[in-house]
Protein backbone atom coordinates (compact mmCIF):
# COMPACT_ATOMS: atom_id res chain seq x y z
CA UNK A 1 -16.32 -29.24 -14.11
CA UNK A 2 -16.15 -28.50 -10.38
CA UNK A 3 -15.15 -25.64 -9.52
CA UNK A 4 -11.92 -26.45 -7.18
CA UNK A 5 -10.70 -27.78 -10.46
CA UNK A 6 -10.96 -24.59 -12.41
CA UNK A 7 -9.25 -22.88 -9.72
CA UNK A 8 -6.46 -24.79 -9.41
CA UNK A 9 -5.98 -24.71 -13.16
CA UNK A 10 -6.49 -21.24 -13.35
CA UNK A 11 -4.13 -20.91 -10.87
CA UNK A 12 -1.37 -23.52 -12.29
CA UNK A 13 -1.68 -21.24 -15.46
CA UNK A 14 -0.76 -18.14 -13.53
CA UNK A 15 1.89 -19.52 -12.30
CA UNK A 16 3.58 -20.85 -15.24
CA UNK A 17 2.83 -16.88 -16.81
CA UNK A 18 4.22 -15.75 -13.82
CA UNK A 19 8.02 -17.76 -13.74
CA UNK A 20 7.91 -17.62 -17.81
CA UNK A 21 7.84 -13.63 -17.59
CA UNK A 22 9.97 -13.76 -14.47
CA UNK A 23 12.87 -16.01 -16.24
CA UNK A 24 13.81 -12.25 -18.23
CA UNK A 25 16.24 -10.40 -15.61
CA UNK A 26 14.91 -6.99 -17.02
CA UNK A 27 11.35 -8.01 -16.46
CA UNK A 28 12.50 -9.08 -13.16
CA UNK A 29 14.12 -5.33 -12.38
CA UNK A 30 11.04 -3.54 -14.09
CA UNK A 31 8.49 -5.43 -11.25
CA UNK A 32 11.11 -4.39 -8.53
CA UNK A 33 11.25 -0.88 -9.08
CA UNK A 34 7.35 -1.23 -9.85
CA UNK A 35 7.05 -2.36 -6.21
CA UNK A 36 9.43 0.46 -4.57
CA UNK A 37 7.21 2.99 -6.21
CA UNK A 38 3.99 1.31 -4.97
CA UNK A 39 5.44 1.47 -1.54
CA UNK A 40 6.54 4.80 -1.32
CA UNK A 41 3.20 5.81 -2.30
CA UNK A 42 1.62 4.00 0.32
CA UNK A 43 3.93 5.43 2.78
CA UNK A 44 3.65 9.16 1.70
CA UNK A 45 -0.36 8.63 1.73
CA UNK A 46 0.25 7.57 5.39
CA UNK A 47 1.93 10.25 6.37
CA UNK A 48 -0.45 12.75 4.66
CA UNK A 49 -2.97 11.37 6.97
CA UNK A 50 -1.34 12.31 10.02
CA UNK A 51 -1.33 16.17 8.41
CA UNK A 52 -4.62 16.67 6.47
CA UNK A 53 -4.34 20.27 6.25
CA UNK A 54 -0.45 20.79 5.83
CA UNK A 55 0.10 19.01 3.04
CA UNK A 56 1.45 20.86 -0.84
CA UNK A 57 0.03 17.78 -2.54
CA UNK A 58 -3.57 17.92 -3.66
CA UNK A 59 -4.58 14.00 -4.33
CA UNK A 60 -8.74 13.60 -3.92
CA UNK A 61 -8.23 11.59 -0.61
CA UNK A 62 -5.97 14.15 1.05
CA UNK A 63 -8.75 16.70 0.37
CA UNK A 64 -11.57 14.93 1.89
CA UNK A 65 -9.40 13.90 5.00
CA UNK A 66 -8.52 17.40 5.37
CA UNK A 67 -12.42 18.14 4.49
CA UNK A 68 -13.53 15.03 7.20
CA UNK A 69 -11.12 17.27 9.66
CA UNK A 70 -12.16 20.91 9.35
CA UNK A 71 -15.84 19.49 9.82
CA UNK A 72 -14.59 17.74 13.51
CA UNK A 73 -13.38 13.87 12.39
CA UNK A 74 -10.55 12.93 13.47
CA UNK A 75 -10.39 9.18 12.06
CA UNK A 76 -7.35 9.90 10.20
CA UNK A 77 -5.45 11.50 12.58
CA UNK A 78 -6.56 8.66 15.46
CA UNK A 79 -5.48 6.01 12.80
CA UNK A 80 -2.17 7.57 11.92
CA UNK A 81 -1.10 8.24 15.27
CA UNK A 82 -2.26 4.12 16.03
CA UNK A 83 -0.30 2.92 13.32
CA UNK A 84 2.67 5.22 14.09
CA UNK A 85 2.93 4.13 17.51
CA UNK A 86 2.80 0.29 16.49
CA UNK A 87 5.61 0.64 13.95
CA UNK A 88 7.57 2.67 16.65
CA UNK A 89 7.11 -0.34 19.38
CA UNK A 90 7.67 -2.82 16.76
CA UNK A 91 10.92 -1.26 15.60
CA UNK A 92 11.61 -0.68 19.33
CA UNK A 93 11.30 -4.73 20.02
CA UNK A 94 13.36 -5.68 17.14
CA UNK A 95 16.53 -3.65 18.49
């Protein structure tokens, strides 16, 4: 069997999972909720990485950023102060 054809199956098949869970409005709420949390996480990390030595929280990647940092790097900071400034102009452009 070629293998564009086991894709697409594979990929039909997920799909028809997918809706069949999906049809259930409590499944529905449980995967919305699942996302917010996903998100905030992704936000806090990003703005731990702006502040690699001030932060309470004690994940693994907030102690090697803040380990990168005492040693000179300053990738994180560089890349959270990039980012920040995009979302600020971006925000700024859609008022």
């Amino acid at each position: 069997m070629k293998k564009r054809y086991v894709v697409s199956a594979v990929g039909a098949v997920g799909a028809g999972i997918a809706s069949y869970y999906l049809m259930d409005s409590n499944s529905r709420y449980k995967l919305k909720k699942m996302a917010k949390s996903s998100a905030k996480k992704v936000n806090r990390v990003f703005e731990n990485a702006g502040v690699p030595d001030q932060s309470d929280e004690q994940e693994l990647d907030q102690l090697e950023n803040a380990k990168m940092v005492s040693e000179g790097s300053q990738f994180g900071v560089q890349y959270y102060n990039e980012k920040k400034n995009e979302n600020t102009s971006e925000q700024q452009q859609n008022l």
